[in-house]
Protein backbone atom coordinates (compact mmCIF):
# COMPACT_ATOMS: atom_id res chain seq x y z
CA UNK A 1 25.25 -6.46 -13.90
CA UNK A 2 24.18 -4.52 -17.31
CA UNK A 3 27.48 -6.50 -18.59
CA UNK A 4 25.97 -9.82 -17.96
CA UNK A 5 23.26 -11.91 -19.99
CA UNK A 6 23.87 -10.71 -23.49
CA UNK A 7 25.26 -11.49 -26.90
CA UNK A 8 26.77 -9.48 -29.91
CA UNK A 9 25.07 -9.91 -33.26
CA UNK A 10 25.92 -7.61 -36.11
CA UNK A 11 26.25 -4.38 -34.89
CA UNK A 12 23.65 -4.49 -31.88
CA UNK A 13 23.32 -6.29 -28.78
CA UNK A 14 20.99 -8.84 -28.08
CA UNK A 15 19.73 -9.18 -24.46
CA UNK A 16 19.09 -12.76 -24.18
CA UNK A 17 18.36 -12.26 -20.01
CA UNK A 18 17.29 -9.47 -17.65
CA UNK A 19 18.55 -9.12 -14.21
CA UNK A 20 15.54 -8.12 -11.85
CA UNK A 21 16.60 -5.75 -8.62
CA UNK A 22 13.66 -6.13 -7.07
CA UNK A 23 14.99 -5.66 -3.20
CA UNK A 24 18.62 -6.74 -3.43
CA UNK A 25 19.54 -3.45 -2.45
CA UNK A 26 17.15 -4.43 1.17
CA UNK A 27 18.49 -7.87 1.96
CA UNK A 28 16.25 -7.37 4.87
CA UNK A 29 13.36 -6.85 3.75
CA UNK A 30 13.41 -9.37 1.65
CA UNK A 31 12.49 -12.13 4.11
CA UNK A 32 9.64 -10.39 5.14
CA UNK A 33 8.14 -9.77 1.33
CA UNK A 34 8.19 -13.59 0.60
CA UNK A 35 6.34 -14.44 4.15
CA UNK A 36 4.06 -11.36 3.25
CA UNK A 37 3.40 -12.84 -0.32
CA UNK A 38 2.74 -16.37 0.82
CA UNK A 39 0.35 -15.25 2.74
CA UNK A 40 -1.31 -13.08 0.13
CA UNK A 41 -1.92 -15.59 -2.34
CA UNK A 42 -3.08 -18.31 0.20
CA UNK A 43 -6.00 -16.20 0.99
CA UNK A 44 -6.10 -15.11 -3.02
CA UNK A 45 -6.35 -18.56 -3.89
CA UNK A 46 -8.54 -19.23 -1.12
CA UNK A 47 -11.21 -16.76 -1.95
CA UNK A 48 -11.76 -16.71 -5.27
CA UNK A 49 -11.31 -20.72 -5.73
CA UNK A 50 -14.33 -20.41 -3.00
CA UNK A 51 -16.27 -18.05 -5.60
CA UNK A 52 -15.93 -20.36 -8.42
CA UNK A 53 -16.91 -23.52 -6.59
CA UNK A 54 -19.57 -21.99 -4.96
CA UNK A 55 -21.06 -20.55 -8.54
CA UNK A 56 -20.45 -23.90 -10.10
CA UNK A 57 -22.29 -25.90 -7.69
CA UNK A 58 -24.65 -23.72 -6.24
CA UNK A 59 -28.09 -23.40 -8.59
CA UNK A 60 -29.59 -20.50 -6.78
CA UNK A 61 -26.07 -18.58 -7.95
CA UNK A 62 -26.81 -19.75 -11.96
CA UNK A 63 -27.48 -16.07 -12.37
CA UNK A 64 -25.74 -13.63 -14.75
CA UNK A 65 -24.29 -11.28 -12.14
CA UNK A 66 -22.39 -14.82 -10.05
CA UNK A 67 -21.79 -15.67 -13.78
CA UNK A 68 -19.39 -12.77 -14.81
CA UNK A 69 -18.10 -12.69 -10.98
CA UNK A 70 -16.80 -16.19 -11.30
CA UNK A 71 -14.97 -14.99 -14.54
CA UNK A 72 -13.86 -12.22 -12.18
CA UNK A 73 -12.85 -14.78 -9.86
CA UNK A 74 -11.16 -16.46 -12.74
CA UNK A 75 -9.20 -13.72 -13.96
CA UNK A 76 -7.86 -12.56 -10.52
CA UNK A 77 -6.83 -16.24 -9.82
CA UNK A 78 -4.78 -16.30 -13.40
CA UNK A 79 -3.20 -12.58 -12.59
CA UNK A 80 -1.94 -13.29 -9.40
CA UNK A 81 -0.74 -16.72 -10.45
CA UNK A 82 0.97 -15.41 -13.05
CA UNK A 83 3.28 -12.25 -11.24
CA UNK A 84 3.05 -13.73 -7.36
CA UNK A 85 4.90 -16.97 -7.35
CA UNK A 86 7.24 -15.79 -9.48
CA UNK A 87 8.12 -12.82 -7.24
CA UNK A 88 7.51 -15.08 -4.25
CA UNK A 89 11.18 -16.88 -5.98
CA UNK A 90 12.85 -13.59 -6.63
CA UNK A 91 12.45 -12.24 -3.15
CA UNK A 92 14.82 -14.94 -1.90
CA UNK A 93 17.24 -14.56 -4.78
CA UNK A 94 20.33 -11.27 -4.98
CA UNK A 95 19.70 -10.05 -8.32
CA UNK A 96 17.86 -12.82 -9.74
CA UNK A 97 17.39 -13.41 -13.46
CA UNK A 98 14.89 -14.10 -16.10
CA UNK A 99 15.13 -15.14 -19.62
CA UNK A 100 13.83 -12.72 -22.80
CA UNK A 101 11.50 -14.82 -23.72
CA UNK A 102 9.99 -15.69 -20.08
CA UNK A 103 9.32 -11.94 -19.50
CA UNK A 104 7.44 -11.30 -22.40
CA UNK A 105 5.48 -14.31 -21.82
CA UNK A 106 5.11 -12.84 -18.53
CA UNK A 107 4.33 -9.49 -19.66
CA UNK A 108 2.41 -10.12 -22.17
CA UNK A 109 -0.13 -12.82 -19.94
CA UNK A 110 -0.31 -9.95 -17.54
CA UNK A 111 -1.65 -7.68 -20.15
CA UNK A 112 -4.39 -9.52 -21.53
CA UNK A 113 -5.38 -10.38 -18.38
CA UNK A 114 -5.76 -6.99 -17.15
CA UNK A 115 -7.53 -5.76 -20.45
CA UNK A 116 -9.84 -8.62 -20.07
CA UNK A 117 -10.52 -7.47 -16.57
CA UNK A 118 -11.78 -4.60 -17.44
CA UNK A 119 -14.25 -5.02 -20.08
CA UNK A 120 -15.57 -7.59 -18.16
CA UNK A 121 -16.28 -4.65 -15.49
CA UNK A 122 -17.93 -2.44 -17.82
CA UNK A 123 -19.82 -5.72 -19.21
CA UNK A 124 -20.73 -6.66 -15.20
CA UNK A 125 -22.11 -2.60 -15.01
CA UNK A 126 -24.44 -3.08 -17.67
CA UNK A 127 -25.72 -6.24 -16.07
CA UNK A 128 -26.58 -4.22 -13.33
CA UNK A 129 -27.91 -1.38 -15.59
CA UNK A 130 -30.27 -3.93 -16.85
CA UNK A 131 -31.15 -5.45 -13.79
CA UNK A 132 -32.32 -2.03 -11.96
CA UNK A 133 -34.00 -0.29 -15.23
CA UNK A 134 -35.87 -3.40 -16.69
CA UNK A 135 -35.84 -6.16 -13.84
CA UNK A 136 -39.24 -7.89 -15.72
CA UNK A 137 -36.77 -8.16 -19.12
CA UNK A 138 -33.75 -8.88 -17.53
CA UNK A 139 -33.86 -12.82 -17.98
CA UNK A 140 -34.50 -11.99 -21.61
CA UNK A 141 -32.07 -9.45 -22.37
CA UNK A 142 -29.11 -11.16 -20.23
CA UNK A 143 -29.81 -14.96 -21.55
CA UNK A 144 -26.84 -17.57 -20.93
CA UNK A 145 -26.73 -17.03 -24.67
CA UNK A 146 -26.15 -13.29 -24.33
CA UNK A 147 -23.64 -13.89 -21.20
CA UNK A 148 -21.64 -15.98 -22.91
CA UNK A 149 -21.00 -13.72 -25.82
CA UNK A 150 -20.29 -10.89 -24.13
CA UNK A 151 -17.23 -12.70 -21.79
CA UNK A 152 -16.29 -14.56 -24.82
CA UNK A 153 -15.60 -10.71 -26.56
CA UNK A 154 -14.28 -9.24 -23.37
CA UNK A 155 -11.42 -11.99 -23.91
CA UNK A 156 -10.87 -11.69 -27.36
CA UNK A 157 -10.71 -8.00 -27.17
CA UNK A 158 -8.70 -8.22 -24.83
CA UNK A 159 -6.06 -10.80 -26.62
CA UNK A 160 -6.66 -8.85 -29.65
CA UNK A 161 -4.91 -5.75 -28.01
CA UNK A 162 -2.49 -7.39 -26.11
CA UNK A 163 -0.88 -9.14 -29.11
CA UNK A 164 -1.00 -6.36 -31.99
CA UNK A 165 1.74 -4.30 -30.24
CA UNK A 166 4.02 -7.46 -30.21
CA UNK A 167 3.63 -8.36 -33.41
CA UNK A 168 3.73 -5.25 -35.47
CA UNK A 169 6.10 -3.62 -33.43
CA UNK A 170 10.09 -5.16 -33.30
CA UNK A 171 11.85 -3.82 -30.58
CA UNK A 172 15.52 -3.89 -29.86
CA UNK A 173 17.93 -3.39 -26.12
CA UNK A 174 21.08 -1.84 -26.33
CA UNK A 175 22.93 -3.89 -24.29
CA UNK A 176 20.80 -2.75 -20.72
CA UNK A 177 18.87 -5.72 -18.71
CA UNK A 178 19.17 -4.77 -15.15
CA UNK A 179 15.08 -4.34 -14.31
CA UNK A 180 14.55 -2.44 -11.20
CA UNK A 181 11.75 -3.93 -10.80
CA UNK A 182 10.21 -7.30 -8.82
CA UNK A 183 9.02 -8.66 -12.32
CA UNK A 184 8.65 -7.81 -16.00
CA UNK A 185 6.78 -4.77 -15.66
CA UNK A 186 5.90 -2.80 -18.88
CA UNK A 187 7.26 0.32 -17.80
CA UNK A 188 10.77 -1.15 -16.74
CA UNK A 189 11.09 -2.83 -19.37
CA UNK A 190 10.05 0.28 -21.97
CA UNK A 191 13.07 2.01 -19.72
CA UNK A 192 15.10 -0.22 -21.75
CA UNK A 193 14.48 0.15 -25.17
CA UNK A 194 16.91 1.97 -27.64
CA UNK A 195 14.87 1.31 -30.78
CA UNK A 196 12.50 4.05 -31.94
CA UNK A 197 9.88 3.96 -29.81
CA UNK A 198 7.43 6.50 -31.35
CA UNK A 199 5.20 3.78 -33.16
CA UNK A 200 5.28 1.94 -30.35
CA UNK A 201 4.30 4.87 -27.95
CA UNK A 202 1.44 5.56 -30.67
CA UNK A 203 0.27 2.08 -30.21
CA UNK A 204 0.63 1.80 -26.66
CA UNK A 205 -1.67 4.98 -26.26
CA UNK A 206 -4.21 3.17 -28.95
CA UNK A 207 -4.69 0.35 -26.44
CA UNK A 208 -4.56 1.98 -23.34
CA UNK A 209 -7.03 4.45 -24.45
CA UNK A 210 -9.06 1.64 -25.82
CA UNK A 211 -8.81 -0.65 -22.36
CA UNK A 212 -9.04 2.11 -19.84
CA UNK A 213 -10.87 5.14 -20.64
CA UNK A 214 -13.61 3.43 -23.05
CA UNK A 215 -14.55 1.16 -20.33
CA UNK A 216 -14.48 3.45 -17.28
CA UNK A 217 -16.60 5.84 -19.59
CA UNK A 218 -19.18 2.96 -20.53
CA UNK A 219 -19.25 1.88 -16.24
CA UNK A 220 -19.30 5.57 -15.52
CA UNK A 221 -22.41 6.15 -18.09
CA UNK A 222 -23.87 2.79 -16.88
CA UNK A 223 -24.14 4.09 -13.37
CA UNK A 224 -25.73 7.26 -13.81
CA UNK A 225 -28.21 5.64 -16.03
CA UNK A 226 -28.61 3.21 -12.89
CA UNK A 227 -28.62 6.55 -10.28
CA UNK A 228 -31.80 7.82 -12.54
CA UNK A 229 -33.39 4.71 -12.59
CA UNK A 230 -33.38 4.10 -8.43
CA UNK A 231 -34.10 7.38 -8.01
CA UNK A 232 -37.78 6.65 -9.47
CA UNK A 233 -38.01 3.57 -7.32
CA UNK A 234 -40.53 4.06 -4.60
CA UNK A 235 -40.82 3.58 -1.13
CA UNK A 236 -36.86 4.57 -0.10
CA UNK A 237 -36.04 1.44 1.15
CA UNK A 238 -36.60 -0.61 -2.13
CA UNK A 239 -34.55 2.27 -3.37
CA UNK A 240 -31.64 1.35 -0.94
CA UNK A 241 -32.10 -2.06 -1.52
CA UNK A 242 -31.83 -1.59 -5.35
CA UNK A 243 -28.74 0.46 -5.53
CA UNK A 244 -27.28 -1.73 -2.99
CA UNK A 245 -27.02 -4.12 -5.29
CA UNK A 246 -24.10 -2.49 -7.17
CA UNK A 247 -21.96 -1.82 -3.82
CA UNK A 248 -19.76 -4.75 -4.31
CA UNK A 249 -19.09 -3.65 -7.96
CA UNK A 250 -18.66 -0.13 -7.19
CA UNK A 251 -15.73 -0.37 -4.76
CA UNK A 252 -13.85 -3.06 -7.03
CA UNK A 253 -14.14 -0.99 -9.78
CA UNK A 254 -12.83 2.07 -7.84
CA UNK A 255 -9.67 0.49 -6.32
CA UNK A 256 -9.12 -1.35 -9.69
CA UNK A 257 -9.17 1.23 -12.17
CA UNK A 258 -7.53 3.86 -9.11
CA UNK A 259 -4.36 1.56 -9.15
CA UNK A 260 -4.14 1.06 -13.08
CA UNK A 261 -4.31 5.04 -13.33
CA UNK A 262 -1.56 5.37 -10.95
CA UNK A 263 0.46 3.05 -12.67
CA UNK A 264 -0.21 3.79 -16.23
CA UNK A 265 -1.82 6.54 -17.09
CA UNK A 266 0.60 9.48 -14.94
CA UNK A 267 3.77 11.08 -16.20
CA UNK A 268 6.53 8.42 -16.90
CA UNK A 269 10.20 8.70 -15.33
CA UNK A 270 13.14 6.96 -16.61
CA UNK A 271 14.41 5.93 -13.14
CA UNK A 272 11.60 3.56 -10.74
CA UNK A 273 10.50 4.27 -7.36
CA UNK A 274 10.25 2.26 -4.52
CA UNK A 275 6.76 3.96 -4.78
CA UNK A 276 5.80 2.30 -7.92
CA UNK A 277 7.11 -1.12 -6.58
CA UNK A 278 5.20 -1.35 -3.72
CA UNK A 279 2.16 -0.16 -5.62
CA UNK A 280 2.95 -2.79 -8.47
CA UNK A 281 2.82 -5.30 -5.24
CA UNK A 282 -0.37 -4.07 -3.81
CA UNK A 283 -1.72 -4.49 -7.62
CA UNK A 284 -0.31 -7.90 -8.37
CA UNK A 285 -1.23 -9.41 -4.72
CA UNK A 286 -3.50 -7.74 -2.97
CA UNK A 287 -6.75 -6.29 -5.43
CA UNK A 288 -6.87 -10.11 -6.58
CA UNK A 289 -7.47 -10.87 -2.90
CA UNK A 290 -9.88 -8.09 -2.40
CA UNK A 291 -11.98 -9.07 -4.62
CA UNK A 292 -13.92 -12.26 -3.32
CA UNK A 293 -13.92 -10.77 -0.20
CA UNK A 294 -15.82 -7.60 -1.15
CA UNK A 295 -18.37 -9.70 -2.90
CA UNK A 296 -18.51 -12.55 -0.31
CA UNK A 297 -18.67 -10.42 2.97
CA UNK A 298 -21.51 -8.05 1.60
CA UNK A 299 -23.35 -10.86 -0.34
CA UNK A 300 -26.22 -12.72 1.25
CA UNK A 301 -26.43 -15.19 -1.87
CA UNK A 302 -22.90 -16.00 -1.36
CA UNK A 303 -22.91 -15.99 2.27
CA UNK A 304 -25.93 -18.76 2.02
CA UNK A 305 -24.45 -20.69 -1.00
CA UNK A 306 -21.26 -21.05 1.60
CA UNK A 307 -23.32 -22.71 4.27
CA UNK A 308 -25.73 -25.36 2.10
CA UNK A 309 -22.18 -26.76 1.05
CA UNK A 310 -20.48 -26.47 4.38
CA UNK A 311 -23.77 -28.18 6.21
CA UNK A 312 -24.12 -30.36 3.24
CA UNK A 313 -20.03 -31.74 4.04
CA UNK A 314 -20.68 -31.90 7.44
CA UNK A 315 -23.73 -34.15 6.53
């Protein structure tokens, strides 16, 4: 296979496909990935075409918080769109291939969308931070203006980060493009490389330290500044009712940020698990469709938003 899909030019090899292993070594299983997947995204695009609708039509959700969720929404749609399908194909497929320039479309799509994702957590944990500490100045402070602004930065942040690397940074294969992996995954690619990947490492570590740590920090520093402020609310139930608020957020930011750590930030091997496949599966097809249902199934707004528009179509 690592004889296939290249060309000779000069005195290096130029990989001009990759060969993806995803499970051709479990012919049986993969039946029951594609089946698995399908269903997966259904209920992916389900839910979080269901959030954006709802936000869009809905004026009682023309709100900042339903604001940055349906560019949550967004975000998980275009994430899982862009890895699922894609792997959907490859399940059916013994050693299927892609083309150089598809998986670093791929790759690189992937990244910005997960950088974007989170800065537009932290930015949805100081909405919250606002709304608890200074509810009579929140419509002030979070305008449409102000809303706007911030998820306009959160993507060009994010696309700033994602495309420095690639464009400062040639790399070169020697010759090696058998993935074992389901799609173009950083780290199987990076397996790959025989350039000199120190400046690259440097700037890797620039952006994940950047995309990761600085906004878990800020969410992290949001919520204990929103832990003082409940705990000053009076009688306990408005307290319970305040804090409740940022439930939804909490949990999605915990299983989010717990899978990129697991992926990213731990020691690297130069061989890939089944582990980290299954766990690049559960990232790539099922947070997306966590998501709208953490928000919708513990959301009253939402929950009432979905009936006016289901009475309204039965009308």
């Amino acid at each position: 296979l690592e004889e296939m899909n290249y060309q000779e030019s000069g005195n290096y090899t130029r990989v001009t496909e990759f060969v993806l292993l995803g499970l051709s070594t479990h012919p049986a299983s993969q039946s029951a990935l594609f089946w698995s997947l399908m269903f997966l995204y259904m209920v992916t695009l389900a839910g979080n075409g269901m959030i954006i609708f709802l936000v869009g039509v809905s004026s009682p959700l023309h709100t900042p918080m339903y604001f940055f969720l349906s560019n949550l929404s967004l975000l998980d749609l275009l994430f899982s769109t862009s890895a699922v399908p894609l792997i959907m194909v490859h399940s059916l497929q013994d050693f299927p291939t892609i083309s150089y320039r598809s998986c670093f479309a791929q790759l690189t799509i992937r990244a910005f969308l997960v950088l974007a994702e989170c800065f537009l957590l932290a930015i949805m944990a100081y909405d919250r931070f606002v709304a608890i500490s200074a509810p009579l100045r929140y419509n002030l402070v979070m305008s449409s203006r102000v809303c706007a602004v911030l998820v306009l930065a959160a993507w060009m942040a994010a696309l700033l980060l994602t495309v420095t690397p690639v464009l400062l940074l040639p790399i070169s294969f020697c010759g090696h493009n058998t993935v074992n992996h389901f799609s173009c995954e950083v780290q199987a690619i990076f397996k790959l490389l025989c350039s000199n990947t120190t400046s690259l490492e440097v700037m890797m570590m620039v952006c994940a330290v950047t995309s990761m740590p600085v906004p878990l920090s800020f969410i992290l520093i949001s919520y204990l500044c929103i832990l003082k402020a409940v705990l000053r609310i009076h009688p306990a139930e408005a307290r319970l009712k305040a804090f409740s608020t940022c439930g939804s957020h909490l949990v999605v930011v915990t299983i989010y940020f717990g899978t990129l750590i697991y992926i990213y930030v731990r020691p690297q091997t130069k061989k890939v698990e089944d582990g980290d496949k299954i766990v690049s599966i559960f990232y790539a097809a099922v947070t997306p469709m966590l998501n709208p249902l953490i928000y919708a199934l513990r959301n009253k707004d939402v929950k009432a938003a979905l009936r006016r528009v289901t009475c309204g179509a039965k009308s």
